[in-house]
N, C-alpha and C. Protein backbone atom coordinates (compact mmCIF):
# COMPACT_ATOMS: atom_id res chain seq x y z
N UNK A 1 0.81 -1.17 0.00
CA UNK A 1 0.00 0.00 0.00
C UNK A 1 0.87 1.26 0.00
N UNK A 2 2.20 1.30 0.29
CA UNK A 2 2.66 2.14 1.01
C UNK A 2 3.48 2.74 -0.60
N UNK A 3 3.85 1.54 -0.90
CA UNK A 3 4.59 1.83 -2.61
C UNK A 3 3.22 2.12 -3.94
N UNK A 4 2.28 2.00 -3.32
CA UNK A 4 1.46 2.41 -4.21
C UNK A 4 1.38 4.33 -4.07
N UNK A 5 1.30 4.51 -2.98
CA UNK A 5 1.10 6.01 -2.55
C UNK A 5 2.43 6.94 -3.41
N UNK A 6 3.87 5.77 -3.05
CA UNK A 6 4.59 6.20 -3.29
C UNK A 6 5.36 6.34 -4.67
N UNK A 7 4.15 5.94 -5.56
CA UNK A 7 4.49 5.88 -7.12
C UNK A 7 3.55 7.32 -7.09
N UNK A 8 2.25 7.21 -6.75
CA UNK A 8 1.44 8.30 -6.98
C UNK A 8 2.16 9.96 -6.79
N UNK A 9 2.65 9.60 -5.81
CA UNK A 9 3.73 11.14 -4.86
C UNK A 9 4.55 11.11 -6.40
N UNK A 10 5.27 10.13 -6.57
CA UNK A 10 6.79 10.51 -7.39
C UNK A 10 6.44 11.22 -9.07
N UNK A 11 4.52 10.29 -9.44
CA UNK A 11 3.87 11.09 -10.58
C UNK A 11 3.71 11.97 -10.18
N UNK A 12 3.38 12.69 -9.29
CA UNK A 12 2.58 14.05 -8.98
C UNK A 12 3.48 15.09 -8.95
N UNK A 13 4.83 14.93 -8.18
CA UNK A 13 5.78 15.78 -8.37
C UNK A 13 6.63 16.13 -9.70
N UNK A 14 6.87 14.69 -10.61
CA UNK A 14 6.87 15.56 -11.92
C UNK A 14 6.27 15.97 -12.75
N UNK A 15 5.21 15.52 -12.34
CA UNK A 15 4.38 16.66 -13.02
C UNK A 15 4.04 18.32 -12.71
N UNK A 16 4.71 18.00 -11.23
CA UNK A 16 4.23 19.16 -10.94
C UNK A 16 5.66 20.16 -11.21
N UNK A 17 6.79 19.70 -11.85
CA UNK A 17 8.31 20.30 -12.01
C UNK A 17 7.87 20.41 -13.53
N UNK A 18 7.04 19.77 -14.21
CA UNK A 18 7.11 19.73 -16.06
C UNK A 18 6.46 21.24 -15.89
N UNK A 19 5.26 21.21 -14.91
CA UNK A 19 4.31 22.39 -15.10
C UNK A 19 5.24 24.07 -14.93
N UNK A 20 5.81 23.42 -14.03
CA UNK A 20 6.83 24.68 -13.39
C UNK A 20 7.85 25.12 -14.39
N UNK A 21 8.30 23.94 -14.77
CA UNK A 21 9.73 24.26 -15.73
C UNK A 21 8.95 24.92 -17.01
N UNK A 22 7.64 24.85 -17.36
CA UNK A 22 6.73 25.45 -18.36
C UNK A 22 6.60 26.93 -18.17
N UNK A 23 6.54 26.93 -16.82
CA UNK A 23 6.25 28.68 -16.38
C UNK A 23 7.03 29.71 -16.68
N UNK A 24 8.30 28.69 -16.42
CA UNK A 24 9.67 29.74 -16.51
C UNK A 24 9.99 29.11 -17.81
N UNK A 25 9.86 28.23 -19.06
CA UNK A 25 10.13 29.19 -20.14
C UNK A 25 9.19 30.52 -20.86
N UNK A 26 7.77 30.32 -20.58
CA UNK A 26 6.99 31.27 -20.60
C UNK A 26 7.59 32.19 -20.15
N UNK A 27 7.78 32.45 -18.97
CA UNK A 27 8.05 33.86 -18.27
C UNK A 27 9.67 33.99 -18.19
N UNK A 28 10.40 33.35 -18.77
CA UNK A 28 11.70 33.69 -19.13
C UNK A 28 12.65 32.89 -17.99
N UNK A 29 12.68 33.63 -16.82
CA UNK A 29 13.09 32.84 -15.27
C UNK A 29 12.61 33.30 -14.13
N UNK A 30 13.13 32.70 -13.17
CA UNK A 30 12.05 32.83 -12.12
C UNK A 30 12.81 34.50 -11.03
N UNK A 31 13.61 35.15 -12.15
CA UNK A 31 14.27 36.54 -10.96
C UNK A 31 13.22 37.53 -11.70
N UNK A 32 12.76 37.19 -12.86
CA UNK A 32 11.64 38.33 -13.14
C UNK A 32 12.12 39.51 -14.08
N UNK A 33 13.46 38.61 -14.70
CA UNK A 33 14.01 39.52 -15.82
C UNK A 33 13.52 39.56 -17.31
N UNK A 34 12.42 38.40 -17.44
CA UNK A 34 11.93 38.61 -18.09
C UNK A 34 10.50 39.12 -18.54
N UNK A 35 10.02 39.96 -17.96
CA UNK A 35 9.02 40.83 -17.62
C UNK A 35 10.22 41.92 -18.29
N UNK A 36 11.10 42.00 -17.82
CA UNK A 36 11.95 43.43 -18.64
C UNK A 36 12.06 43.37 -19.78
N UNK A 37 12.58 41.75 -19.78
CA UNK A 37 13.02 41.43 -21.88
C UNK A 37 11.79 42.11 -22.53
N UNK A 38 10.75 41.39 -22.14
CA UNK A 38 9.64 41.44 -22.79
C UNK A 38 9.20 43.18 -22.51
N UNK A 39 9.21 44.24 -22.16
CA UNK A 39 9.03 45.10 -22.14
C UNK A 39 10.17 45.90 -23.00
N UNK A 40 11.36 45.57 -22.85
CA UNK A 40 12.35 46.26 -23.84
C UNK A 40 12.13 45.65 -25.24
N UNK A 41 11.50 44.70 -25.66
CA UNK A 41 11.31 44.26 -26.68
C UNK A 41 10.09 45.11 -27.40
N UNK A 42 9.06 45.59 -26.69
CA UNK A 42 8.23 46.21 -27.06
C UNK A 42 8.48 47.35 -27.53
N UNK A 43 9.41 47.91 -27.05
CA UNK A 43 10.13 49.13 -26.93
C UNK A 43 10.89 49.33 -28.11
N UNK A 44 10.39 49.56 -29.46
CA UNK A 44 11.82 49.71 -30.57
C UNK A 44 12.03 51.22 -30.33
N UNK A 45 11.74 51.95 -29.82
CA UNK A 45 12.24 53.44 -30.09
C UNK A 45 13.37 53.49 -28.99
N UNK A 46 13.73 52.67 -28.42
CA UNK A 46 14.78 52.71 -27.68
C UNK A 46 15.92 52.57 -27.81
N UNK A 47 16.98 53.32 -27.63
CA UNK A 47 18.60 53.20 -28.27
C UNK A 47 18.97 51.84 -27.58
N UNK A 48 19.92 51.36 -28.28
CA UNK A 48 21.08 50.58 -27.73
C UNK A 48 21.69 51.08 -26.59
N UNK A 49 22.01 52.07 -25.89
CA UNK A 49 22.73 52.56 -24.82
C UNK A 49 21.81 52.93 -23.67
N UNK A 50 20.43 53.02 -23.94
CA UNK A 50 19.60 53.25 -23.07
C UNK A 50 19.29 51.65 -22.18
N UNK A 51 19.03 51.77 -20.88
CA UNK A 51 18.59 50.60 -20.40
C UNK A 51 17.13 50.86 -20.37
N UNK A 52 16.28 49.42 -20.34
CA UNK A 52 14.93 49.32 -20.33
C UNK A 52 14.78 49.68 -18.58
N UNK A 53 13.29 50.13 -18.44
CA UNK A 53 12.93 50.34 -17.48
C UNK A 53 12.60 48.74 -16.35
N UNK A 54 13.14 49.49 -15.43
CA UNK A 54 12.52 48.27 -14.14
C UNK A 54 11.58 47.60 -13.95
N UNK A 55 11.67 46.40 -13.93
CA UNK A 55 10.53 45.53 -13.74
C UNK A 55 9.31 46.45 -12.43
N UNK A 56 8.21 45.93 -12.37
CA UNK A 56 7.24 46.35 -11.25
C UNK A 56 7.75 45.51 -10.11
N UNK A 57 8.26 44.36 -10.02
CA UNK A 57 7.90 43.12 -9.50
C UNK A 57 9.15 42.76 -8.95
N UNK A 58 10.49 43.49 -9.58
CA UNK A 58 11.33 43.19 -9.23
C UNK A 58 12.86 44.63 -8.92
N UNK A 59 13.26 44.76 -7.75
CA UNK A 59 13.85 46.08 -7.63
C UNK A 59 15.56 45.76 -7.70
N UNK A 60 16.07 44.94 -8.25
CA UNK A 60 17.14 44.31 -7.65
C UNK A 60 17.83 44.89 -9.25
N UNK A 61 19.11 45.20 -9.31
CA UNK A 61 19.93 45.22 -10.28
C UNK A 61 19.88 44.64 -11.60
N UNK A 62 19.47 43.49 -11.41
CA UNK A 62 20.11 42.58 -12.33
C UNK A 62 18.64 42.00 -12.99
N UNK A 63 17.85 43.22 -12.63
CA UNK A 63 16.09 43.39 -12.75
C UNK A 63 16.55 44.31 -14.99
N UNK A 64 17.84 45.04 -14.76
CA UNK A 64 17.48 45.77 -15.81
C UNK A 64 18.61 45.10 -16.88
N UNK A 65 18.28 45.22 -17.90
CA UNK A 65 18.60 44.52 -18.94
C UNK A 65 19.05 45.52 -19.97
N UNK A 66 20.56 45.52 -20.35
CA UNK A 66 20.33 46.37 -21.76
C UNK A 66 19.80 45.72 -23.33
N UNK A 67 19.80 46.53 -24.05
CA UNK A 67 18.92 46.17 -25.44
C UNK A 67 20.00 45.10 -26.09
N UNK A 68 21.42 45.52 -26.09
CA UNK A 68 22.18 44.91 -26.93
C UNK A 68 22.28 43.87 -26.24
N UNK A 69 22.06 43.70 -24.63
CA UNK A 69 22.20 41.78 -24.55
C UNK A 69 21.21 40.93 -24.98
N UNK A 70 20.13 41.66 -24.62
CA UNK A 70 19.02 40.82 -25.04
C UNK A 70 18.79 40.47 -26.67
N UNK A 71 19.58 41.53 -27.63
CA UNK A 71 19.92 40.64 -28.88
C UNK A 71 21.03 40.04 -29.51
N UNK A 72 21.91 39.90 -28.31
CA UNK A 72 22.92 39.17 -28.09
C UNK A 72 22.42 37.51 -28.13
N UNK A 73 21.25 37.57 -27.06
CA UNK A 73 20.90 36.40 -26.49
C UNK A 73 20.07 35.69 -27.61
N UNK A 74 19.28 36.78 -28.53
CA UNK A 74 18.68 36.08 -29.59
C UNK A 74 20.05 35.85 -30.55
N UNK A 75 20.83 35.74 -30.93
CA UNK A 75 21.75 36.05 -31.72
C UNK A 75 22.24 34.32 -32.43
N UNK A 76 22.57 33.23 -31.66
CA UNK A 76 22.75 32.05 -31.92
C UNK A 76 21.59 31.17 -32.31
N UNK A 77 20.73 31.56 -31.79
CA UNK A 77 19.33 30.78 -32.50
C UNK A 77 19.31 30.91 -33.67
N UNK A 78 19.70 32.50 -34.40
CA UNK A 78 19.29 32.68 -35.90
C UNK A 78 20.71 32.33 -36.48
N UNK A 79 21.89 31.91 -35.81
CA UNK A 79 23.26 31.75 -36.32
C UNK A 79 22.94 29.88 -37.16
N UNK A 80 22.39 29.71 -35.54
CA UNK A 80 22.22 28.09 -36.16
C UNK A 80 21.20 27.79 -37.14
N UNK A 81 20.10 28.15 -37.81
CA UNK A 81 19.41 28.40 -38.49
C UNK A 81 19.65 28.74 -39.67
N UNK A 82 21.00 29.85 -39.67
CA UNK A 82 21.74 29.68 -41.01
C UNK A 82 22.15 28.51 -41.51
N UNK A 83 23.08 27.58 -40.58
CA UNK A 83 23.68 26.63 -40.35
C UNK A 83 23.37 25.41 -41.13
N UNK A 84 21.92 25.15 -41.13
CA UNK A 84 21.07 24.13 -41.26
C UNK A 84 21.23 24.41 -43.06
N UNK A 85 21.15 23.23 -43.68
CA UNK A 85 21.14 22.72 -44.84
C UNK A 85 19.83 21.59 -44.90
N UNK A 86 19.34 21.81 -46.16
CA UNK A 86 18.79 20.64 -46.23
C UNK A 86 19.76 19.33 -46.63
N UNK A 87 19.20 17.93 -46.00
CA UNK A 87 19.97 16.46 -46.04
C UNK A 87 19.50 16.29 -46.93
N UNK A 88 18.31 16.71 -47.90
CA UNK A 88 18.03 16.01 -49.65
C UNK A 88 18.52 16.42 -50.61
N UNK A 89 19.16 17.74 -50.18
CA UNK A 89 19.60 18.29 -51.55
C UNK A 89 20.74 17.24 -52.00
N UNK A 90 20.78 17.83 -53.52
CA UNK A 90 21.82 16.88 -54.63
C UNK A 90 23.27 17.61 -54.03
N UNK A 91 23.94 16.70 -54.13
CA UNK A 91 25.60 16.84 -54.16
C UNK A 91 26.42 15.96 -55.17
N UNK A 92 27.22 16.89 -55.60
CA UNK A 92 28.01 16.00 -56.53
C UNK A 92 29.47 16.26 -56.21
N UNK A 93 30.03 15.06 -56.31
CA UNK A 93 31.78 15.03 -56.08
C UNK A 93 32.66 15.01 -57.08
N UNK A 94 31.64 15.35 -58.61
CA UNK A 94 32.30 15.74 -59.78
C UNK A 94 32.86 16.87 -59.71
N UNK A 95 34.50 17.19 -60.37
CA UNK A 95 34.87 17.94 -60.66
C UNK A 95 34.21 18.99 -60.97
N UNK A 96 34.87 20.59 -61.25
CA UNK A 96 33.93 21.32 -61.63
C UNK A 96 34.50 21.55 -63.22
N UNK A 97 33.29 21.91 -64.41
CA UNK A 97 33.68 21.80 -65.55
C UNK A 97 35.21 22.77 -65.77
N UNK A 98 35.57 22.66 -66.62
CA UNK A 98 36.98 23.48 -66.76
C UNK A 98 36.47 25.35 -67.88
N UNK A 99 36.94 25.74 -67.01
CA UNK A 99 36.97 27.30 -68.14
C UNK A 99 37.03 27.09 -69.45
N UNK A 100 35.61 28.25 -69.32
CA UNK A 100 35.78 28.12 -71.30
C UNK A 100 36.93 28.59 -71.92
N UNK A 101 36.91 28.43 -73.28
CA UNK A 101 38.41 28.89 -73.73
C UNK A 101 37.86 29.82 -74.44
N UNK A 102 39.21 30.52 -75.02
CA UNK A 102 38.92 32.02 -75.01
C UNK A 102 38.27 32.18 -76.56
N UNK A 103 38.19 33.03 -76.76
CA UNK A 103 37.41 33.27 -78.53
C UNK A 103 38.88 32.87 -79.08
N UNK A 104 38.65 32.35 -80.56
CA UNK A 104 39.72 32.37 -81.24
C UNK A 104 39.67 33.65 -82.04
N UNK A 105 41.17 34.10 -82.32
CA UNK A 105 41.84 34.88 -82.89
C UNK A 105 40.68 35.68 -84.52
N UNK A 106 40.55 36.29 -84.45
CA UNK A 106 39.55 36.89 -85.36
C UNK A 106 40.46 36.74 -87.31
N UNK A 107 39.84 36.07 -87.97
CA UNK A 107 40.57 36.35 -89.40
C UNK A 107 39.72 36.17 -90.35
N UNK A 108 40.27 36.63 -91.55
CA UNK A 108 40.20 37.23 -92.44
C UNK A 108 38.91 36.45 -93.56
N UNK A 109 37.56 36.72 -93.83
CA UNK A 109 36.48 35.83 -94.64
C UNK A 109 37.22 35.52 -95.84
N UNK A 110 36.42 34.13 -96.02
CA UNK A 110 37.17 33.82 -97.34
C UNK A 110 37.15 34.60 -98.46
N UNK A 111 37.85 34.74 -99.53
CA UNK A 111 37.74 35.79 -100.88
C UNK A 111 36.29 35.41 -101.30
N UNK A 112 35.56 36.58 -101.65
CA UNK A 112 34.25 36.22 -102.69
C UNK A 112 34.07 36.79 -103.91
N UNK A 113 35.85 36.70 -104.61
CA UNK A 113 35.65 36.57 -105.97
C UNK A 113 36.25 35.09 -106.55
N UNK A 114 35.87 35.51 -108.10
CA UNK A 114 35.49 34.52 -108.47
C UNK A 114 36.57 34.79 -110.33
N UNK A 115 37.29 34.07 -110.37
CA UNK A 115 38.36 34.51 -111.49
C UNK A 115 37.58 34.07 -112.75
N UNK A 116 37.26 34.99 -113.86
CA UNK A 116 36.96 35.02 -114.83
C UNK A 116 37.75 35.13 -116.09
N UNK A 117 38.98 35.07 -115.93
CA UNK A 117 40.12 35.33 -117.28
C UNK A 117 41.02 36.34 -116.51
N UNK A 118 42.00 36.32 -117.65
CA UNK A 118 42.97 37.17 -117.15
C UNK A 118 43.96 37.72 -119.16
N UNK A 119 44.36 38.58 -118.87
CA UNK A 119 45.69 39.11 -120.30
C UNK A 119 46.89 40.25 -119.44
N UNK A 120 47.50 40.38 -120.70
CA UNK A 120 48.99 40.82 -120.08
C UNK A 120 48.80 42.12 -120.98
N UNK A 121 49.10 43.62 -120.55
CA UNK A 121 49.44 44.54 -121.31
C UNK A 121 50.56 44.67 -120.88
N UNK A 122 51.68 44.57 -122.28
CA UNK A 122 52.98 44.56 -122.10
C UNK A 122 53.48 43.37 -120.71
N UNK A 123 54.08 43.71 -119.57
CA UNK A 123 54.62 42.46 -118.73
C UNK A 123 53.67 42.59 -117.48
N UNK A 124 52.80 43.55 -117.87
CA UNK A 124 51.91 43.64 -116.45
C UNK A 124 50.42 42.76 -116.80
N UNK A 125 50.03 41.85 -115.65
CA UNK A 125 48.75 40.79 -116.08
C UNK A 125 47.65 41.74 -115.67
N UNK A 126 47.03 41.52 -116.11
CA UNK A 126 45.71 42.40 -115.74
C UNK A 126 44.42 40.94 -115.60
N UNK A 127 43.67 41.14 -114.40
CA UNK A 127 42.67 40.20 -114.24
C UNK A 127 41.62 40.62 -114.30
N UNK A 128 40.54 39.31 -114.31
CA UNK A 128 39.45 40.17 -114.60
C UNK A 128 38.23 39.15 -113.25
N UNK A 129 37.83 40.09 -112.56
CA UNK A 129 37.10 38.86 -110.80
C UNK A 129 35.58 39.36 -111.27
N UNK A 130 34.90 38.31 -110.74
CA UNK A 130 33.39 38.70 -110.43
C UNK A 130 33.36 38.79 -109.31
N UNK A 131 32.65 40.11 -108.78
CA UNK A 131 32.51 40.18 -107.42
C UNK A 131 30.60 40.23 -107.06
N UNK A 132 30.41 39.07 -106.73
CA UNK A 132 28.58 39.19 -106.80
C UNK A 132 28.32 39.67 -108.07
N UNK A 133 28.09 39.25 -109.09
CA UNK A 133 27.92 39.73 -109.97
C UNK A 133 28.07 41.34 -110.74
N UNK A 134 29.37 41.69 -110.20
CA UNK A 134 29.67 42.82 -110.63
C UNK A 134 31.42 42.65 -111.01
N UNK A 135 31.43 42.91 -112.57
CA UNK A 135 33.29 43.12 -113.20
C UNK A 135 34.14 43.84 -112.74
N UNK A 136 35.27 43.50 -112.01
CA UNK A 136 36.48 44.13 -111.72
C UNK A 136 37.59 43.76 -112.97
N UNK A 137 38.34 44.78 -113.09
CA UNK A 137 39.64 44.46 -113.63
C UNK A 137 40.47 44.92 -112.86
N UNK A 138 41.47 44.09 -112.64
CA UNK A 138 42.36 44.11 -111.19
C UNK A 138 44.08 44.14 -111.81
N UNK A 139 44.90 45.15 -110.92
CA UNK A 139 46.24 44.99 -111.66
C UNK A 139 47.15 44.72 -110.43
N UNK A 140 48.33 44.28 -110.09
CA UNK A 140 48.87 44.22 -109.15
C UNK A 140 48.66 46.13 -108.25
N UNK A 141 48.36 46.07 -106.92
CA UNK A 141 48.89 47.46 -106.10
C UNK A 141 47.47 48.32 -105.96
N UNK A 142 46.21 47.67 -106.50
CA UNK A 142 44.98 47.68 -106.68
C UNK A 142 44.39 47.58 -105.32
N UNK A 143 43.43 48.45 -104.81
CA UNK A 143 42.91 47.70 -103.72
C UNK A 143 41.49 47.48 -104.33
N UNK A 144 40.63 46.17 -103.90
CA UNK A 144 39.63 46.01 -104.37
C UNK A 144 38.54 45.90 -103.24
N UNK A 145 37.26 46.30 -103.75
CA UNK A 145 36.28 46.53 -102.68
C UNK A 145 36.43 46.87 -101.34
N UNK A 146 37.43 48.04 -101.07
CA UNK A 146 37.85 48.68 -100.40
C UNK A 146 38.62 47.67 -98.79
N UNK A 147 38.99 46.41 -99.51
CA UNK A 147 39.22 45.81 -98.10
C UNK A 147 40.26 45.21 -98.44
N UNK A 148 40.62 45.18 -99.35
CA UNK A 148 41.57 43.88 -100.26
C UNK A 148 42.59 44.56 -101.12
N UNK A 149 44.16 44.59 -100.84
CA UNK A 149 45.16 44.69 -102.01
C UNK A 149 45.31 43.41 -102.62
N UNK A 150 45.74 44.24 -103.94
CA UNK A 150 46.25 42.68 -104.68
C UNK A 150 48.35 43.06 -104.54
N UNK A 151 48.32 42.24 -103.86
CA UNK A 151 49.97 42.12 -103.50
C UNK A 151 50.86 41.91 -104.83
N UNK A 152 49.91 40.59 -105.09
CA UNK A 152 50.90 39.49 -106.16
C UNK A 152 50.30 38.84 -107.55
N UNK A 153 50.25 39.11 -109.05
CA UNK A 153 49.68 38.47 -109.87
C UNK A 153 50.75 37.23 -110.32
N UNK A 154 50.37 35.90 -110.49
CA UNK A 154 50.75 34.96 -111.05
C UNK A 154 50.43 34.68 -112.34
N UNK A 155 50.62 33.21 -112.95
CA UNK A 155 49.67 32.75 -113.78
C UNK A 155 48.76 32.01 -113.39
N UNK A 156 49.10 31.29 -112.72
CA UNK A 156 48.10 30.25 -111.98
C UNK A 156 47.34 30.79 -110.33
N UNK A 157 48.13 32.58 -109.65
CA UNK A 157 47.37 32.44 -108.37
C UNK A 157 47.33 34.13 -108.29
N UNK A 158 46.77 34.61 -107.39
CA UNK A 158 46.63 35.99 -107.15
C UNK A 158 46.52 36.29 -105.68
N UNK A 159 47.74 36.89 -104.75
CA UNK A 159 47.70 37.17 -103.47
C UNK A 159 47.21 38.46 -103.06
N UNK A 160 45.95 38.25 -102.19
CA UNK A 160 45.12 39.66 -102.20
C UNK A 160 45.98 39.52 -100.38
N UNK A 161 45.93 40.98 -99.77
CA UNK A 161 45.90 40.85 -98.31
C UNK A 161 44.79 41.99 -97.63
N UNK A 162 43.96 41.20 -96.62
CA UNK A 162 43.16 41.60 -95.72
C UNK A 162 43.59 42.76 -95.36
N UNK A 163 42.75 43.85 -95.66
CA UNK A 163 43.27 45.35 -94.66
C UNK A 163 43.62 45.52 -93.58
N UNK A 164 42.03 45.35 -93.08
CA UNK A 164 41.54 44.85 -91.78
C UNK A 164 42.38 44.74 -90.69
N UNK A 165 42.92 43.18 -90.87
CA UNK A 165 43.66 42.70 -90.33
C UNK A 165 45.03 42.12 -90.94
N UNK A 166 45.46 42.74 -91.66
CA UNK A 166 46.93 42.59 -92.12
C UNK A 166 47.21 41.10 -92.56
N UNK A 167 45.82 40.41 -93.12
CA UNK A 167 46.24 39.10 -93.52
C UNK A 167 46.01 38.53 -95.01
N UNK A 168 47.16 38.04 -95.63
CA UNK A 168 47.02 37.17 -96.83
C UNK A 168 46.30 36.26 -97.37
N UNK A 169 45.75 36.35 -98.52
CA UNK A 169 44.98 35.21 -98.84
C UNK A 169 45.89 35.29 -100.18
N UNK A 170 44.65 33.72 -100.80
CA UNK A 170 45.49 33.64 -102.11
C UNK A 170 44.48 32.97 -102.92
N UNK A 171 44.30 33.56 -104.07
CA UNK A 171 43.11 32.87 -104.77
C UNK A 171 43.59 32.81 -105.77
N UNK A 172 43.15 30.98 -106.00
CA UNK A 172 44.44 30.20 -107.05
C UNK A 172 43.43 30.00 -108.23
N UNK A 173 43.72 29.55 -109.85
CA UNK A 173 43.11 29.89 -110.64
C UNK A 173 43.48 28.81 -111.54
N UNK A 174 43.29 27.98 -112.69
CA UNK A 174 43.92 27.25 -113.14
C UNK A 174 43.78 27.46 -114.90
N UNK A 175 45.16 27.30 -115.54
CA UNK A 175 44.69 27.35 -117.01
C UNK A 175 44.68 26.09 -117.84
């Protein structure tokens, strides 16, 4: 009988410490500093250097609280909260792709003429290009369609060079 009472006592008291330990996270703790939190919290027009006013309830020092501890004290809750990752997200232990490479070097479009004959007055060749359907006659030292010297006449080739970009071509011809 006596261990029956004495299970009942040992439920009753923690329950009666769960209820308690409930009070004081509600009410912060049991010196009554949080009656201040909670009043300096209300309080945004209040500087950082100002202390919150005194509890009613409590006259003791350590009754007043400044602003910057009390968001000191919130301060690691939202640290660890950063912290947190989700465990589903994807991870990969692949390398990371490699840098693109750079543009290549800019040059010169292919020639868009088109050799139609050629004759010699005296030792100089004179040619004759379609350019889109329009006749050039071309002599060596010529620049043509304002982008193109002709460097070099052959019999078989004709070296024009890119303005532009200071580059050679060569448009070969056959008889």
């Amino acid at each position: 009988m006596m261990r029956k009472y004495g299970i009942w006592l040992a439920l009753f008291a923690c329950i009666a410490a769960v209820v308690w330990a409930g009070t004081l996270e509600d009410n912060g703790s049991a010196d009554g500093s949080s009656t201040v939190r909670s009043n300096a919290l209300r309080q945004g027009s209040m500087s950082r250097t100002q202390e919150p006013a005194r509890s009613q309830g409590s006259s003791s020092a350590a009754a007043t609280v400044p602003l910057s501890r009390i968001e000191s004290a919130l301060a690691p809750r939202e640290a660890i909260s950063k912290l947190r990752h989700d465990p589903f997200s994807a991870v990969s232990f692949a390398p990371p792709p490699p840098p693109p490479l750079p543009p290549p070097a800019p040059s010169a479009p292919p020639l868009r003429f088109k050799y139609q004959g050629q004759l010699r007055e005296g030792n100089t060749p004179v040619v004759f290009l379609d350019n889109n359907g329009q006749m050039l006659i071309v002599r060596e030292g010529d620049t043509v369609a304002g982008q193109y010297k002709v460097l070099r006449i052959t019999d078989n080739a004709m070296q024009f060079e890119y303005l532009p970009l200071a580059q050679q071509q060569t448009l070969t011809f056959g008889r």
